[in-house]
N, C-alpha and C. Protein backbone atom coordinates (compact mmCIF):
# COMPACT_ATOMS: atom_id res chain seq x y z
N UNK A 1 13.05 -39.11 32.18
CA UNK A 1 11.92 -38.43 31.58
C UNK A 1 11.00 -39.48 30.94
N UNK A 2 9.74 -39.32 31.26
CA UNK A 2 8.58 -40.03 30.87
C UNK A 2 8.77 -39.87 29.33
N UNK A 3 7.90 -40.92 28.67
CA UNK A 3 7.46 -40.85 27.15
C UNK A 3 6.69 -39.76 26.91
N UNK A 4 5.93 -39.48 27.74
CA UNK A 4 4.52 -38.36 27.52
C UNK A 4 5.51 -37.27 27.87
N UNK A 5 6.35 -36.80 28.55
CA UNK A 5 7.06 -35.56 29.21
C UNK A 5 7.69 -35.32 27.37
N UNK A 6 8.35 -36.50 27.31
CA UNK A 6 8.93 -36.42 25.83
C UNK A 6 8.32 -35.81 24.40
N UNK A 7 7.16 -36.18 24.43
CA UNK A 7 6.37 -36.07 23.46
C UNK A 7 5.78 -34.40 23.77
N UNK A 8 5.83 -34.01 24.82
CA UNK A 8 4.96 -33.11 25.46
C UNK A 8 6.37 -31.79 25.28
N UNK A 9 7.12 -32.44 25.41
CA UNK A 9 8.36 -31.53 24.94
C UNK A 9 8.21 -30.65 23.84
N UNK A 10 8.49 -31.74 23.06
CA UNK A 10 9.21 -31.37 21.32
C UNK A 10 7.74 -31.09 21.37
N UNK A 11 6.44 -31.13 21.46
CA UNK A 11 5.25 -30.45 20.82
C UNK A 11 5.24 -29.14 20.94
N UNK A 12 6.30 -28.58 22.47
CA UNK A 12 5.96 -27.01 23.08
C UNK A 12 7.31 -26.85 22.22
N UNK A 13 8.11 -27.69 21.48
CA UNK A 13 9.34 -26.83 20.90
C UNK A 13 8.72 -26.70 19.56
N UNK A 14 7.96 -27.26 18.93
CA UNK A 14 7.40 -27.08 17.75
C UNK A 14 6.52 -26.12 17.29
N UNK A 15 5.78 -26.24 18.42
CA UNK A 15 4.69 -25.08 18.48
C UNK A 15 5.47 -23.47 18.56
N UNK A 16 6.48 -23.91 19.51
CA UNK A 16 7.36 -22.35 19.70
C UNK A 16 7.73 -21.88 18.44
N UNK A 17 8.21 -23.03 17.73
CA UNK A 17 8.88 -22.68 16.32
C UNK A 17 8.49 -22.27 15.54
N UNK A 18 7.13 -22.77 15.44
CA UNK A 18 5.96 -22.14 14.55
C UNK A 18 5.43 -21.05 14.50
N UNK A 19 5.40 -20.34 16.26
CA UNK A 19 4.80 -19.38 16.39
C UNK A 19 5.68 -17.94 16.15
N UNK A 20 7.30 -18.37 16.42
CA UNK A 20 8.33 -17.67 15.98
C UNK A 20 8.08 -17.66 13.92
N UNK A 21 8.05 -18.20 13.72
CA UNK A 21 8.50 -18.48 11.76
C UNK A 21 7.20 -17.21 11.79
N UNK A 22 6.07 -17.38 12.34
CA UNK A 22 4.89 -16.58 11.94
C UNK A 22 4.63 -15.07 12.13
N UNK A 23 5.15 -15.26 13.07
CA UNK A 23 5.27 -13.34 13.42
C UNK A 23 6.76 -12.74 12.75
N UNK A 24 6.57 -11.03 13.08
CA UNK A 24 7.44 -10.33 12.85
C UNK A 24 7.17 -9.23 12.08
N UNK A 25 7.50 -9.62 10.53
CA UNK A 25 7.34 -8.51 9.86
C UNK A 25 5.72 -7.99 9.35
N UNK A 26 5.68 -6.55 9.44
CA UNK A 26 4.27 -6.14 9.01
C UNK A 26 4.75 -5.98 7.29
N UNK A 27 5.72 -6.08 6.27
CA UNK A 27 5.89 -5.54 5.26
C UNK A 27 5.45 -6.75 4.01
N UNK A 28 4.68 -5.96 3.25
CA UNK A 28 3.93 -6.61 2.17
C UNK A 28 4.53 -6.93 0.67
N UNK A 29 5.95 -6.71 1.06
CA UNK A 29 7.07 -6.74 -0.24
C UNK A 29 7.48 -7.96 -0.51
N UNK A 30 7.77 -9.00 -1.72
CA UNK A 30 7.93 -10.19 -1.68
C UNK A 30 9.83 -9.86 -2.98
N UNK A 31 10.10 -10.32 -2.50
CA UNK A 31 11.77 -10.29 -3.09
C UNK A 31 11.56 -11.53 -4.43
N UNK A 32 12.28 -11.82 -5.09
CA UNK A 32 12.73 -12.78 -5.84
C UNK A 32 14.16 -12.93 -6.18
N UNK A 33 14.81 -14.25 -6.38
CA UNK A 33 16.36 -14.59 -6.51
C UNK A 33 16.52 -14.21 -7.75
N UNK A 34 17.62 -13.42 -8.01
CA UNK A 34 17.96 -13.07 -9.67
C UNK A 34 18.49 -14.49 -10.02
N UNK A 35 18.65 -15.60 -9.58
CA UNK A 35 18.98 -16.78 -10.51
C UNK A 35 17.57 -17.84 -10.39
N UNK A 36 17.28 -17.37 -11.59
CA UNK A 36 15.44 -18.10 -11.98
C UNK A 36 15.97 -19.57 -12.34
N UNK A 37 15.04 -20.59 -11.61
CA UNK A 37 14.89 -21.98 -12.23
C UNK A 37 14.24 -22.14 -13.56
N UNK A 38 14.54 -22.99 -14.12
CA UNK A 38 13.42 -23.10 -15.56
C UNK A 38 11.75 -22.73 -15.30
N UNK A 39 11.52 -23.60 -14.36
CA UNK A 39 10.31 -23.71 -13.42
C UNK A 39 9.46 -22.18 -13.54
N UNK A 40 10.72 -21.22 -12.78
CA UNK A 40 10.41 -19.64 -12.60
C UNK A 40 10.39 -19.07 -13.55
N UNK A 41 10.74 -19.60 -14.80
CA UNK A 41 10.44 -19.03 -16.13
C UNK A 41 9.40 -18.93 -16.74
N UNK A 42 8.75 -19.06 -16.24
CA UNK A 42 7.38 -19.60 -17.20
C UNK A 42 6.27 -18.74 -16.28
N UNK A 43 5.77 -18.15 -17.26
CA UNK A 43 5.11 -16.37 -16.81
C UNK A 43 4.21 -17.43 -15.20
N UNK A 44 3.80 -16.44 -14.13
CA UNK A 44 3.04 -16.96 -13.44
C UNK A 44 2.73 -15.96 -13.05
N UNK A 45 1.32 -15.90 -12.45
CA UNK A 45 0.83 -14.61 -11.50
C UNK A 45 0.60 -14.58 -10.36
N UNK A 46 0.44 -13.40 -9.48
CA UNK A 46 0.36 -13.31 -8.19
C UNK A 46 -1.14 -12.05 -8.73
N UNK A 47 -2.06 -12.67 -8.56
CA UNK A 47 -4.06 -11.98 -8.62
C UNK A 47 -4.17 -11.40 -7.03
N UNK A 48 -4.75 -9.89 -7.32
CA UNK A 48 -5.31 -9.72 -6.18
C UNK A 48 -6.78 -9.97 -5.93
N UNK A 49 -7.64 -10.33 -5.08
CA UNK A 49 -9.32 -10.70 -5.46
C UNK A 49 -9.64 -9.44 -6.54
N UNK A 50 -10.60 -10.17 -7.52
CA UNK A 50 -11.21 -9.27 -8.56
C UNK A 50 -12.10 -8.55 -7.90
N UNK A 51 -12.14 -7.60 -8.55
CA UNK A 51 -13.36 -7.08 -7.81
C UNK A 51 -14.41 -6.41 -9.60
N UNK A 52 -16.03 -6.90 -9.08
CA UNK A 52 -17.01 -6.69 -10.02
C UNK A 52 -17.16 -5.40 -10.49
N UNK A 53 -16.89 -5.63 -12.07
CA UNK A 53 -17.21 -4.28 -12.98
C UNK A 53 -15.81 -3.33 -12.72
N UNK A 54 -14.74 -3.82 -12.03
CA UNK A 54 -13.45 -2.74 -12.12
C UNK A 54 -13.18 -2.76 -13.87
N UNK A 55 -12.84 -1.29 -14.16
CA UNK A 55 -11.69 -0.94 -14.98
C UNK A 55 -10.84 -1.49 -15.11
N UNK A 56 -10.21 -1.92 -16.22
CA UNK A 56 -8.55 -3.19 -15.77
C UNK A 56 -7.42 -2.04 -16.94
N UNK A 57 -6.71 -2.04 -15.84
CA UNK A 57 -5.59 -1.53 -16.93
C UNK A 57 -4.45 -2.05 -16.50
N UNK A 58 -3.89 -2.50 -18.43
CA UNK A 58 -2.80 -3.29 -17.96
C UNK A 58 -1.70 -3.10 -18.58
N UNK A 59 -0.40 -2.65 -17.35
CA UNK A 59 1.18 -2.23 -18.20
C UNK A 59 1.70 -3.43 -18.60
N UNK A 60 2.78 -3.25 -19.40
CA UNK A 60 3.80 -4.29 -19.41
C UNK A 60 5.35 -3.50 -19.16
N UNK A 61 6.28 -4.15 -18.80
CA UNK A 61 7.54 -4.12 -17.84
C UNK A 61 8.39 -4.37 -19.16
N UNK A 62 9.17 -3.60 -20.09
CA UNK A 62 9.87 -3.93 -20.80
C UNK A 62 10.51 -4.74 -21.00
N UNK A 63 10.12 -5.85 -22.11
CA UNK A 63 10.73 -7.01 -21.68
C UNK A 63 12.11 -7.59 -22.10
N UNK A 64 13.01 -6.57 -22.75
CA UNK A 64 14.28 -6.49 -22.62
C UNK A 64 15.29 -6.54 -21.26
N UNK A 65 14.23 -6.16 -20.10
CA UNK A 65 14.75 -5.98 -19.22
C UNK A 65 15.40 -4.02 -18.73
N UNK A 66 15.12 -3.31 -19.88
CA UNK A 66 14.98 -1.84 -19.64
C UNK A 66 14.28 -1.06 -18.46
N UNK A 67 14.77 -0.80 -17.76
CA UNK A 67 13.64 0.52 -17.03
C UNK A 67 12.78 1.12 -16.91
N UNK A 68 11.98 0.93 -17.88
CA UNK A 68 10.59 1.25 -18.60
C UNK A 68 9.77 0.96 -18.58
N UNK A 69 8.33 1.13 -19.03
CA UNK A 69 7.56 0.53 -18.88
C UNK A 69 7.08 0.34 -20.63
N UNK A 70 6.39 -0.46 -21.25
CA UNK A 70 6.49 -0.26 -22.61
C UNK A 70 5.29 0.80 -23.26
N UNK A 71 4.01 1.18 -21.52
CA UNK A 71 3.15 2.39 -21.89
C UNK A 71 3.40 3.20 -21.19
N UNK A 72 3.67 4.13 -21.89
CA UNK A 72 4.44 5.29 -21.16
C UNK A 72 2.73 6.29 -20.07
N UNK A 73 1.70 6.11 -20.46
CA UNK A 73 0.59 6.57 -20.35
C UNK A 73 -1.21 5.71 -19.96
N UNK A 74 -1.66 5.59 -19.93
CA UNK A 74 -2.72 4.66 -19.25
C UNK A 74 -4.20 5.27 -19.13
N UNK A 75 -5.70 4.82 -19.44
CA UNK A 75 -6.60 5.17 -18.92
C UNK A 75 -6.86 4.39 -18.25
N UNK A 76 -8.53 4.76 -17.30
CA UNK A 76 -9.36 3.94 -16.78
C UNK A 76 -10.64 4.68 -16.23
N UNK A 77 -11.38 4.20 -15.98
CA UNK A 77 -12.62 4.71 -15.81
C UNK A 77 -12.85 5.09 -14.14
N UNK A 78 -13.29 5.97 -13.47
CA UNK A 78 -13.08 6.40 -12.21
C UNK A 78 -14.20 5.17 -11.59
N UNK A 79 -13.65 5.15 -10.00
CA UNK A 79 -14.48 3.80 -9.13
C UNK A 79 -13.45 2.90 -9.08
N UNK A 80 -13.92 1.07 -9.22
CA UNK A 80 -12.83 -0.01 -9.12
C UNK A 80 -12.16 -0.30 -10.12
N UNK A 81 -10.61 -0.58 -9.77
CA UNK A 81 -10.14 -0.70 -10.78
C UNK A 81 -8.94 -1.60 -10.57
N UNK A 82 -8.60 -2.45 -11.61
CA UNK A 82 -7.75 -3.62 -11.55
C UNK A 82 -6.82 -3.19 -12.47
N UNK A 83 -5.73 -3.12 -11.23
CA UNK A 83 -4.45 -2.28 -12.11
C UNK A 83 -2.90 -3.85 -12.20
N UNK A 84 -2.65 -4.20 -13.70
CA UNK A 84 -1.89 -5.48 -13.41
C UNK A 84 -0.96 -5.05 -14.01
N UNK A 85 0.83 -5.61 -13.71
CA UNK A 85 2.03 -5.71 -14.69
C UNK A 85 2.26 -6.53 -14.89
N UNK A 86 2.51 -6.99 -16.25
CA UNK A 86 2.90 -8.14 -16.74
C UNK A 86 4.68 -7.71 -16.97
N UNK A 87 5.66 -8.89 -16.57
CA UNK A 87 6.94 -8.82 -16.53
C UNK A 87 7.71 -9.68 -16.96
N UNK A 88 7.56 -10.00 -18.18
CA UNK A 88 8.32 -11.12 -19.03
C UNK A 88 9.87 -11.04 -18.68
N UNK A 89 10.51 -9.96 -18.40
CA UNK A 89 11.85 -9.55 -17.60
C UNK A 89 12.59 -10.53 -17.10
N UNK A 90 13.77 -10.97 -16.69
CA UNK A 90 14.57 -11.07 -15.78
C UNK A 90 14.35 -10.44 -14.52
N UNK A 91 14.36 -8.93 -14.97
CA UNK A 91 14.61 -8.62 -13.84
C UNK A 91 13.70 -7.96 -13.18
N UNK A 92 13.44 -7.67 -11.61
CA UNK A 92 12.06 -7.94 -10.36
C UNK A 92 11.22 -5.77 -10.97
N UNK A 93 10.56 -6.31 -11.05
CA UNK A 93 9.56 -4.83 -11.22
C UNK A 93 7.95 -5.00 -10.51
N UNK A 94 7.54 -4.03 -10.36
CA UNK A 94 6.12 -3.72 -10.03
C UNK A 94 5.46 -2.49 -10.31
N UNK A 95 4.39 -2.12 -9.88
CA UNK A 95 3.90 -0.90 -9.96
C UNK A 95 2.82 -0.56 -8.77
N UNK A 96 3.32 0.59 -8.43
CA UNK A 96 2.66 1.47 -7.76
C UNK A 96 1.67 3.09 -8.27
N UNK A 97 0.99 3.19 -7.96
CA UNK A 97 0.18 4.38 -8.09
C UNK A 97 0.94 5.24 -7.14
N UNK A 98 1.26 6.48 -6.92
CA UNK A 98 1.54 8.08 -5.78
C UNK A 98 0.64 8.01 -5.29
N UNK A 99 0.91 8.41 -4.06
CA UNK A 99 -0.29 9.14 -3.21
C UNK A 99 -1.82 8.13 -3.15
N UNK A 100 -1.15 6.64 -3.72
CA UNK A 100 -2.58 6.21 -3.39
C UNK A 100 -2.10 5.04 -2.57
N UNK A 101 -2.49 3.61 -2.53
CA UNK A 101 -2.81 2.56 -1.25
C UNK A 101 -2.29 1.02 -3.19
N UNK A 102 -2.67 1.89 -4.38
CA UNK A 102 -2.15 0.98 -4.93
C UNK A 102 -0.64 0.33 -5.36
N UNK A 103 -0.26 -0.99 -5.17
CA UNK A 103 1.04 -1.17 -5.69
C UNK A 103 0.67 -2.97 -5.79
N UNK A 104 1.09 -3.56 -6.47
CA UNK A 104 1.59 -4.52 -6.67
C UNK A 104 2.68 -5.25 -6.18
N UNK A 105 3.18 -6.62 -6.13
CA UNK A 105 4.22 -7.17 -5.40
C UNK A 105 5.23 -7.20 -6.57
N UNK A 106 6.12 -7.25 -6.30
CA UNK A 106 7.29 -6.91 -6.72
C UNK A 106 8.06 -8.20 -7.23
N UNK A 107 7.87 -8.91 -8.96
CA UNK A 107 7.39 -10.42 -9.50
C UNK A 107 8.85 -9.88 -10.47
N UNK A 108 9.22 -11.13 -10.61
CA UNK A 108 10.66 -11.23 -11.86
C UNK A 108 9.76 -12.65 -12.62
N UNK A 109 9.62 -12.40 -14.05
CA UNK A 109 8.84 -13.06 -15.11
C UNK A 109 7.64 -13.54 -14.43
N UNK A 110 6.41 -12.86 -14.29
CA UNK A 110 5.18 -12.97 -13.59
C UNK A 110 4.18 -11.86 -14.17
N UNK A 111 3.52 -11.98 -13.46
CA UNK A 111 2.09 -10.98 -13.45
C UNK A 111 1.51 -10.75 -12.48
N UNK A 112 1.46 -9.31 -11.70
CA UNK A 112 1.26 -9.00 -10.46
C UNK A 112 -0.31 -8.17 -10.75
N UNK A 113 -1.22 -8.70 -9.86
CA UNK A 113 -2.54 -7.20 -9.88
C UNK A 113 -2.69 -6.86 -8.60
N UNK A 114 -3.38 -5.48 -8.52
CA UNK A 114 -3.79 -4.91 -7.86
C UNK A 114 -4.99 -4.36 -8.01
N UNK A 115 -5.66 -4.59 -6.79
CA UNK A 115 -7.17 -4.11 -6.68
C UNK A 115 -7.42 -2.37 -5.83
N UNK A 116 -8.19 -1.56 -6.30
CA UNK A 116 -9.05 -0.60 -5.80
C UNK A 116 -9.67 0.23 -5.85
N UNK A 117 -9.93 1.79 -5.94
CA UNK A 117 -10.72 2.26 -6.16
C UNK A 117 -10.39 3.78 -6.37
N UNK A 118 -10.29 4.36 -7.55
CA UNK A 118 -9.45 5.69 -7.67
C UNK A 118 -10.28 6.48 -8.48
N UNK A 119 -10.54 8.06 -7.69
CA UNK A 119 -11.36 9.28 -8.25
C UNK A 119 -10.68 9.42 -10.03
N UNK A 120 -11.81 10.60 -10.47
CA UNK A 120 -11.49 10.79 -11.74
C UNK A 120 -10.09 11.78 -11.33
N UNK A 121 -8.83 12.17 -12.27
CA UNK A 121 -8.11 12.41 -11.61
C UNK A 121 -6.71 12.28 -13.20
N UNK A 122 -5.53 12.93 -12.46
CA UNK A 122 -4.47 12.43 -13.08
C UNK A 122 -3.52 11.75 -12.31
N UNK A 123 -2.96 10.73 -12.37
CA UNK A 123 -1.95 9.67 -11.68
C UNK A 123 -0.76 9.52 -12.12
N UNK A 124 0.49 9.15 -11.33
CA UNK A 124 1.42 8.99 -11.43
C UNK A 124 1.90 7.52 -11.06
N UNK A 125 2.41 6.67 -12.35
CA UNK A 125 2.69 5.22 -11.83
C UNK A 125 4.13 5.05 -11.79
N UNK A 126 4.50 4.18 -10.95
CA UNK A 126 6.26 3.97 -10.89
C UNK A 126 6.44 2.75 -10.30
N UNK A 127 7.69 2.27 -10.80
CA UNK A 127 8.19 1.21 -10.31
C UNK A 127 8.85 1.22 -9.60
N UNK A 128 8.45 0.86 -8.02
CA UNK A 128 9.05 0.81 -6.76
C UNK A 128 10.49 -0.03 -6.05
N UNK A 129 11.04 -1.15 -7.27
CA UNK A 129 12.16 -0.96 -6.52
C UNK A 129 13.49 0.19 -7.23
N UNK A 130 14.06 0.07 -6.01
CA UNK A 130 14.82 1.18 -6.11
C UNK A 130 15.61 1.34 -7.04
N UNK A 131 15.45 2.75 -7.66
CA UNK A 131 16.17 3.55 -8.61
C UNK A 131 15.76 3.02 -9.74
N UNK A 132 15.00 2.50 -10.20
CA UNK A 132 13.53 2.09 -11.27
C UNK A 132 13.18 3.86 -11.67
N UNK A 133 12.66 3.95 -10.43
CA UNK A 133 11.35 5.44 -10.60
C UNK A 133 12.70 6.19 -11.59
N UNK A 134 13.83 6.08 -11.06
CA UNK A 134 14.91 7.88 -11.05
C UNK A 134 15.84 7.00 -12.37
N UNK A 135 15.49 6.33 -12.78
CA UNK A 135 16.00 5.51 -14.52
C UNK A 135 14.63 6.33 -15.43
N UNK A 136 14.10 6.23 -14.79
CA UNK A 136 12.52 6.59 -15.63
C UNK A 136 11.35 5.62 -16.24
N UNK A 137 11.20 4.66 -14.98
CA UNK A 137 9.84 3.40 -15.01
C UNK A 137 9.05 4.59 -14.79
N UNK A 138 8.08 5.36 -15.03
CA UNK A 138 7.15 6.06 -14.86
C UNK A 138 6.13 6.08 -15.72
N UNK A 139 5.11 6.44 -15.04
CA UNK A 139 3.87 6.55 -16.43
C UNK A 139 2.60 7.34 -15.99
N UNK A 140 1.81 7.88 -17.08
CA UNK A 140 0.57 8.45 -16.46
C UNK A 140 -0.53 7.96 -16.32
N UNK A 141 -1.54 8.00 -15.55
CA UNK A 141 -2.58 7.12 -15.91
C UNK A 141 -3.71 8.27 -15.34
N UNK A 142 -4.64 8.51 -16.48
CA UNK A 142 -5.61 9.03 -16.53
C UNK A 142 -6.96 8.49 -16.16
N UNK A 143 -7.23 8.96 -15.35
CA UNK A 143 -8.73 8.47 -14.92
C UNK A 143 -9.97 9.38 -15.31
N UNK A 144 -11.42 9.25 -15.54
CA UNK A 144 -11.71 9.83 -16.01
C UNK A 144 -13.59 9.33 -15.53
């Protein structure tokens, strides 16, 4: 085998590799290891683009590590709106809106937002991983 056959090889095995690592899943859920480095301690956020003149409302994730959320209730003004959890926690939480397109990624000691756009209305927020919601992470959020 030539030098160039060689080289011409491992480029189509690399490229394969790459193109494998890149596809697959369509799911927008990001996990975290329950054993945090020092590093991972130290609040960090995951921003969704801002968007101009949104409403911002912002929970916090009990930071005992409880099931809860520490506002049980929420406003915001109807149109855009920047919905964030802050999760001083251990352990992995987020928030989702019902019946809408909003949720956040799912952060252990972080700050997750979410961007969009919700009628005047009454809402239901919960924390999507499992058995969060049915502990009672829930909350209302009033739009108006």
């Amino acid at each position: 085998m030539t030098t160039i056959t060689r080289i011409s090889l491992a480029a189509l095995i690399l490229i394969a590799l790459g193109v494998s690592a890149c596809g697959g899943s369509s799911s927008s859920s990001t996990s975290s290891s329950p054993a945090a480095s020092e590093a991972d301690e130290a609040m960090s956020t995951t921003t969704a683009p801002p968007v101009a003149g949104a409403s911002k409302v912002t929970l916090t994730a009990d930071p005992d590590g409880q099931l809860r959320f520490v506002e049980s209730t929420a406003t915001a003004t109807a149109g855009p709106i920047e919905l964030s959890l802050a999760n001083t926690s251990g352990v992995p939480h987020n928030v989702a809106i019902k019946d809408t397109e909003f949720e956040t990624q799912i952060e252990t000691s972080a700050t997750a937002t979410a961007n969009g756009t919700l009628k005047a209305g009454t809402y239901t927020y919960y924390c999507q991983v499992p058995g969060h919601e049915a502990a009672g992470m829930v909350g209302t959020l009033t739009v108006k």
